[in-house]
Protein backbone atom coordinates (compact mmCIF):
# COMPACT_ATOMS: atom_id res chain seq x y z
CA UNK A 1 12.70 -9.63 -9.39
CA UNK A 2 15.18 -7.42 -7.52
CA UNK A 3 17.81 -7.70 -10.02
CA UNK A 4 15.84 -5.84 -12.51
CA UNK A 5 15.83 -2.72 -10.20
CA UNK A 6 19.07 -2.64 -10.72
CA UNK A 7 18.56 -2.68 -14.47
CA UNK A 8 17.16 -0.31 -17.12
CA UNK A 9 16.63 -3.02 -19.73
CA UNK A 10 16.45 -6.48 -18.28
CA UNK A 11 16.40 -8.65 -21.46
CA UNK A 12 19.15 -6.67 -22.95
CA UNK A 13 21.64 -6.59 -19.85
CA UNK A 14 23.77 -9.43 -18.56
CA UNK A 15 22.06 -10.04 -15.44
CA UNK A 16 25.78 -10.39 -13.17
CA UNK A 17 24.52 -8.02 -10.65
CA UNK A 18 25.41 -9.21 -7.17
CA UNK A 19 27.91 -11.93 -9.13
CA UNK A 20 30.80 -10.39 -7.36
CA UNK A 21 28.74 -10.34 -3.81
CA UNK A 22 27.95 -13.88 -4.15
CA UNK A 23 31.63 -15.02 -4.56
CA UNK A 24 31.98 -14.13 -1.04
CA UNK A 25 30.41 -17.06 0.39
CA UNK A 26 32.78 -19.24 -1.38
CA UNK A 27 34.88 -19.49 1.19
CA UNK A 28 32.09 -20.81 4.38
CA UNK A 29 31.31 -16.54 3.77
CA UNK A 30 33.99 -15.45 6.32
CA UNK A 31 34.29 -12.30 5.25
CA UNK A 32 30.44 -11.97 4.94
CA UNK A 33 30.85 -12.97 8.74
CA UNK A 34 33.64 -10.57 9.76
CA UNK A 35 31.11 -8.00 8.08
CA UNK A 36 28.67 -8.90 10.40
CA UNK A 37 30.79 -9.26 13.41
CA UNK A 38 31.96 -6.11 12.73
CA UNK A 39 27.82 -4.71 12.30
CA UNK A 40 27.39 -6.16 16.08
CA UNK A 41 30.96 -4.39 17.75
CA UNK A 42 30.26 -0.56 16.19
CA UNK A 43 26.51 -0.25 15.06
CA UNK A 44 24.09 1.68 17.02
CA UNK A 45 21.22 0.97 14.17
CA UNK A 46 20.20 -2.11 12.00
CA UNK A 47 18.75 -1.80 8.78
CA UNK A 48 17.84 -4.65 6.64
CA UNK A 49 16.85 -4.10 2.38
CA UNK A 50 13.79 -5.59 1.43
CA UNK A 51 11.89 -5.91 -1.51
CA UNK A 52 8.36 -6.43 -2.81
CA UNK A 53 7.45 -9.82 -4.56
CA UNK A 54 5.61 -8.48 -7.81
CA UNK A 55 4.90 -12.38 -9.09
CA UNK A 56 2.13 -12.41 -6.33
CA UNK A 57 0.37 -9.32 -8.10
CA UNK A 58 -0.48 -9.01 -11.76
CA UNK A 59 -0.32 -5.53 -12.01
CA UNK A 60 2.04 -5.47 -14.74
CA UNK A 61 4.74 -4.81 -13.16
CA UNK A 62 7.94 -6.77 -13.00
CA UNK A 63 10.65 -4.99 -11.16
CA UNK A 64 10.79 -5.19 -7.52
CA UNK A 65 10.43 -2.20 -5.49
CA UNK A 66 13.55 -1.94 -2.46
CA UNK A 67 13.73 -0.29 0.81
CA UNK A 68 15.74 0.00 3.85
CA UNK A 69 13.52 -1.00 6.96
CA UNK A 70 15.00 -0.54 10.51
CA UNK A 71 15.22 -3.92 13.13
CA UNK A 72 13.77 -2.65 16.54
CA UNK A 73 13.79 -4.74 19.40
CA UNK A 74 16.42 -6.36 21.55
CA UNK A 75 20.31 -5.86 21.22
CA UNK A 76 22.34 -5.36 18.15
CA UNK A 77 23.63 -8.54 18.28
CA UNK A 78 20.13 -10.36 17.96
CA UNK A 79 18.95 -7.64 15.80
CA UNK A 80 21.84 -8.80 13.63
CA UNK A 81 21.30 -12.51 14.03
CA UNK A 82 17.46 -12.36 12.95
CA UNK A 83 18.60 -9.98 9.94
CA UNK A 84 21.00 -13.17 8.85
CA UNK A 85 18.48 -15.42 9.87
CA UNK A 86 16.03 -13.82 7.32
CA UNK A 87 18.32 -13.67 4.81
CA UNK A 88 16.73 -14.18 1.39
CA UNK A 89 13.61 -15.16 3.00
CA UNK A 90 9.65 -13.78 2.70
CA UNK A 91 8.52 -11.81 6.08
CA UNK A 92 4.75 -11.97 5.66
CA UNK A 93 2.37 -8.75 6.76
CA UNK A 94 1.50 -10.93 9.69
CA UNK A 95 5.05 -11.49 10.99
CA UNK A 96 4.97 -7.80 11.27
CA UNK A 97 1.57 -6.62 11.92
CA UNK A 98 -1.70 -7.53 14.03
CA UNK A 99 -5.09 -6.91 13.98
CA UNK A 100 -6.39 -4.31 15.81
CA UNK A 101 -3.11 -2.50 15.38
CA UNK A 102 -2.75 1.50 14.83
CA UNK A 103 -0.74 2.03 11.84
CA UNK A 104 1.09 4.83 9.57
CA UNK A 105 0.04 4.64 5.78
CA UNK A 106 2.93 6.35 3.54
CA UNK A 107 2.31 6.69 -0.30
CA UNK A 108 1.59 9.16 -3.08
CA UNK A 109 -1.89 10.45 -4.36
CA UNK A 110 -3.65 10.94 -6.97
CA UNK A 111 -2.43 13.46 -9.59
CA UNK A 112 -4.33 16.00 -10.88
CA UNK A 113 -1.98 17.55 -12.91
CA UNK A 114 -1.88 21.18 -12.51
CA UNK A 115 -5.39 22.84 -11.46
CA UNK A 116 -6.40 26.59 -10.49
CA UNK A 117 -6.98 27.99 -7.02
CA UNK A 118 -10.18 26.94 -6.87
CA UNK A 119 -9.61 23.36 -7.19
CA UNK A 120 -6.45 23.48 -5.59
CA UNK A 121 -6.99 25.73 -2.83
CA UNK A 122 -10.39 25.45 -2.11
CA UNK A 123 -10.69 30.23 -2.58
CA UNK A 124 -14.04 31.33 -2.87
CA UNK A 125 -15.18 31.82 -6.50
CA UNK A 126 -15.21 35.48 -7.25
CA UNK A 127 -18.79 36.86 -8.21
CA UNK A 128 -20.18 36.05 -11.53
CA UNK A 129 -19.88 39.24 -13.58
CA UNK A 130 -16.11 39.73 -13.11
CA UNK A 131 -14.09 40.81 -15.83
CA UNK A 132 -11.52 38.02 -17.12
CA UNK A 133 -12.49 35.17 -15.01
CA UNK A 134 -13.80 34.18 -11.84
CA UNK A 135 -11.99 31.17 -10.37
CA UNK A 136 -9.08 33.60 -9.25
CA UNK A 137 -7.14 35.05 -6.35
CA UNK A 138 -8.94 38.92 -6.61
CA UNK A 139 -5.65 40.27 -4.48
CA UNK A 140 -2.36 38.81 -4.28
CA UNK A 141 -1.13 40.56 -1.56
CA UNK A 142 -0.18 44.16 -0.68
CA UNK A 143 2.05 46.65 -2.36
CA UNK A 144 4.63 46.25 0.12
CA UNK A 145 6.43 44.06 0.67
CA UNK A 146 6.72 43.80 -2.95
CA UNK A 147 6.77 40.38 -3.54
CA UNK A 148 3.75 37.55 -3.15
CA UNK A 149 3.94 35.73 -0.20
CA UNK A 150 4.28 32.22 -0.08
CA UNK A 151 1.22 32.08 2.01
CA UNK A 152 -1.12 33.03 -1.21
CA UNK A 153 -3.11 30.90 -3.03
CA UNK A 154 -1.53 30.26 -6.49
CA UNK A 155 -2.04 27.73 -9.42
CA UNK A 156 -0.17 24.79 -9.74
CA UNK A 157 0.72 21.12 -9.75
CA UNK A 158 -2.51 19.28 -7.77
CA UNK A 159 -2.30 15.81 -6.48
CA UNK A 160 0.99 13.13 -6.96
CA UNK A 161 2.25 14.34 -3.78
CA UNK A 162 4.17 12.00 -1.03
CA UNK A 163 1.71 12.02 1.88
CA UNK A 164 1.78 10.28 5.18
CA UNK A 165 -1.53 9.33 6.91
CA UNK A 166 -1.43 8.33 10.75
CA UNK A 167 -3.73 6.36 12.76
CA UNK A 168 -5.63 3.62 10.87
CA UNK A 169 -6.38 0.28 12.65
CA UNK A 170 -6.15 -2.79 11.01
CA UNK A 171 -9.23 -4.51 11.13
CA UNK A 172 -8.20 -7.70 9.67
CA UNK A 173 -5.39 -9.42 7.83
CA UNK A 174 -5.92 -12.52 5.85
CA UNK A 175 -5.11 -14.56 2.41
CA UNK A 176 -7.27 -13.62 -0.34
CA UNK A 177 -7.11 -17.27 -1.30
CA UNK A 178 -9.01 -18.85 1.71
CA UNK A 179 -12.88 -18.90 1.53
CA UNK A 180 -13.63 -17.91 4.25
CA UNK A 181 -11.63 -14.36 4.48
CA UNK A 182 -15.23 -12.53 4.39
CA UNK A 183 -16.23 -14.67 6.89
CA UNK A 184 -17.50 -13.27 10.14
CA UNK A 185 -19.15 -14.11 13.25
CA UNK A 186 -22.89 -13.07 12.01
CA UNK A 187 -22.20 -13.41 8.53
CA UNK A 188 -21.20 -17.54 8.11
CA UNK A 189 -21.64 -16.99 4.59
CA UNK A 190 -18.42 -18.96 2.90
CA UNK A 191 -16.88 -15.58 0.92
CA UNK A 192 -13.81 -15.01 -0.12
CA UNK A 193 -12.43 -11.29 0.13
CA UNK A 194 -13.21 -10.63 -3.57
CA UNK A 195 -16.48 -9.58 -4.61
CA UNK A 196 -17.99 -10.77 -7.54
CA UNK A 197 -16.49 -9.58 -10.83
CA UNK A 198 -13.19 -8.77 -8.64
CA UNK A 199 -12.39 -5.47 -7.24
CA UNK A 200 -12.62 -2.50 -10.07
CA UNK A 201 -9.22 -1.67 -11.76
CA UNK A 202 -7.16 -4.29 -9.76
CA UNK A 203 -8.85 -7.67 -10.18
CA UNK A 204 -8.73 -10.69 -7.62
CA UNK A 205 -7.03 -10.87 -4.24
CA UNK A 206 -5.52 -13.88 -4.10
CA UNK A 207 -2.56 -13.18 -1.60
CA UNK A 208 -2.17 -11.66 1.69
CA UNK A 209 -4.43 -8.54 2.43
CA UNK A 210 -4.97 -6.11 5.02
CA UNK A 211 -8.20 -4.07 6.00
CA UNK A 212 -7.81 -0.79 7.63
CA UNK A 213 -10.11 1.53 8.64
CA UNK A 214 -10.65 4.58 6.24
CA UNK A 215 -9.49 5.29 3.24
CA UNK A 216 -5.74 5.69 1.87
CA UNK A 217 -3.36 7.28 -0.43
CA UNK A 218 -3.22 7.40 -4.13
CA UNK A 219 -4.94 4.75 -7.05
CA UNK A 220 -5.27 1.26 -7.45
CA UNK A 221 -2.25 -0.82 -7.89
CA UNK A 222 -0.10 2.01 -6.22
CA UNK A 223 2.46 0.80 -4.03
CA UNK A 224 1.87 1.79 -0.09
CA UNK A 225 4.57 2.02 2.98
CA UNK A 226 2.89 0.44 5.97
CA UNK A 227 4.60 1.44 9.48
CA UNK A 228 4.63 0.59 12.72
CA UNK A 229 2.43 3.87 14.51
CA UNK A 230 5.33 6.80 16.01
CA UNK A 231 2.45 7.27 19.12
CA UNK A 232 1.87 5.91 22.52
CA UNK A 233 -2.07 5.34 21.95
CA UNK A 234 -4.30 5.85 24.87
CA UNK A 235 -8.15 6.69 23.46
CA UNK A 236 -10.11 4.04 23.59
CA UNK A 237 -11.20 4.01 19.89
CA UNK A 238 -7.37 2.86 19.31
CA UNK A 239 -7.08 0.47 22.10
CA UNK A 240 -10.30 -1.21 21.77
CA UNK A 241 -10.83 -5.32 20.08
CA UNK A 242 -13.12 -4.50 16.61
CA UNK A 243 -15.14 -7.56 15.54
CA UNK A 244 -16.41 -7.32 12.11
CA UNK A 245 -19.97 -8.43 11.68
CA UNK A 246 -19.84 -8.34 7.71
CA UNK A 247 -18.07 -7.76 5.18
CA UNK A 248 -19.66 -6.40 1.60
CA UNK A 249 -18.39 -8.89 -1.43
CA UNK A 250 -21.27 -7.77 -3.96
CA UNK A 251 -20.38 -5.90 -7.22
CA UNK A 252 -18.52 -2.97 -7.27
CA UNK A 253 -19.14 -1.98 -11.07
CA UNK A 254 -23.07 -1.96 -10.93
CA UNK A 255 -25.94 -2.36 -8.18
CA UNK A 256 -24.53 -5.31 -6.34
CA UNK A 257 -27.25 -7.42 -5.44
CA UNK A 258 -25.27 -10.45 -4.80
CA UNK A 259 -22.81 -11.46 -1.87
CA UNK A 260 -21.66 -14.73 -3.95
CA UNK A 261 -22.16 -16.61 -6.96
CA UNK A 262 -24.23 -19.36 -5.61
CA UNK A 263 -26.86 -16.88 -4.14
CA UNK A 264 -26.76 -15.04 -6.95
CA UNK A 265 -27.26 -18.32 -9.50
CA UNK A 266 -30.27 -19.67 -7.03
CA UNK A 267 -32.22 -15.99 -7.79
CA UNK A 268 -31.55 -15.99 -11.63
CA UNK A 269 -31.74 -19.46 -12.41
CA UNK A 270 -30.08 -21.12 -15.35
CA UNK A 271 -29.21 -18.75 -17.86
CA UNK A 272 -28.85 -18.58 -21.47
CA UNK A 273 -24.87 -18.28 -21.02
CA UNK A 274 -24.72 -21.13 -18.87
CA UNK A 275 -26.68 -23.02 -21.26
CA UNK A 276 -24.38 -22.08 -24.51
CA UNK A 277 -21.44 -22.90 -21.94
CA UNK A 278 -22.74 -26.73 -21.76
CA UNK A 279 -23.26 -26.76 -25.37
């Protein structure tokens, strides 16, 4: 998977990246561990590359994305140790996160490709008998200085832009797999995170998932940056236990009626589809 980041065509290219690295271990990796020895003596940071696993989401994509996340916590020398310790090996979003957590959420949004300054800027629609359009900026700024300021409204690109959105607690993270991830307290229902006929545009949840409160970032399938929160929280709507008494699982492409296919099959009955199935 991270190989073909490294790649323009995978099929086509020889696949010896990291062929070289991997010859330095040969030797019981001594000069992987001078490397590292050397890491602990001058280093004042520790950064570790890590990449998504795309074969736990069909999205249709293959090649892994990479990134350079920070160790924090302790001395170099165990921040060092736990990178080698880690080496090669899946940290899971609840090694790193827990509920009830304030997070960052870093990603791009939705494109609009490039709009007017109504739509873009939100200016107030010039009255409706004006000659040669209405959705305009009426005054672009003074004769002098004679340039426009950058201040002005102007058309342009809209949307795909990197945006980072602070504050959103976690609410819950769970496998998608389990049954009982829609579970709650009140609601003993046996649900799985899913809702019936899967999530619109995306599908089933069948790994690891996280609910946050709010909204995020860009469209389905997109990827997303989670981070640890910059700020020392003190309101109480941040430092406060959520329990959530339910959780929605009915359609999301019509008027969702049903939390689960059982309830749903006990109010319709047998249908003709389910009677052509057992033919």
């Amino acid at each position: 998977e991270v190989k073909r980041r490294f790649y323009k065509n995978w099929y086509r290219s020889k696949k010896k990246a990291f062929t070289k690295y991997a010859s330095k271990y040969a030797d019981a990796g001594k000069e992987i561990a001078r490397d590292l020895e050397r890491i602990k003596k001058y280093s004042t940071v520790v950064r570790v590359m890590a990449h998504t696993q795309m074969n736990k989401v069909r999205i249709g994509q293959r090649k892994a994305h990479i990134m350079e996340i920070q160790v924090n916590g302790g001395t170099i020398a165990e921040k060092v140790d736990w990178a080698r310790e880690h080496f090669e090996k899946t940290v899971s979003v609840s090694d790193v996160f827990e509920k009830d957590e304030m997070i960052d959420v870093i990603g791009v949004t939705k494109g609009k490709g490039v709009e007017g300054v109504t739509a873009r800027w939100g200016t107030k629609k010039l009255p409706r008998k004006t000659h040669r359009g209405l959705r305009k900026v009426a005054c672009i700024g003074a004769w002098h200085p004679s340039r426009v300021m950058y201040s002005v409204a102007r058309s342009g690109q809209d949307g795909y832009h990197h945006r980072t959105e602070a504050n959103k607690k976690i609410y819950r993270i769970a496998n998608g797999s389990d049954d009982t991830s829609a579970k709650t307290e009140f609601d003993i229902t046996r649900k799985a995170i899913t809702p019936l006929g899967g999530f619109p545009h995306y599908g089933e949840v069948k790994e690891d998932f996280v609910i946050i409160k709010g909204s995020c970032v860009g469209v389905k399938k997109r990827v997303l940056t989670l981070r640890k929160s910059l700020r020392t929280h003190t309101k109480r709507s941040a430092l406060e236990k959520v329990d959530l008494k339910f959780i929605d699982t009915s359609s999301k492409f019509g008027h969702g009626r049903f939390q689960t296919k059982d309830e749903k099959k006990a109010f319709m009955g047998t249908l003709k589809k389910d009677l052509a199935a057992n033919n």
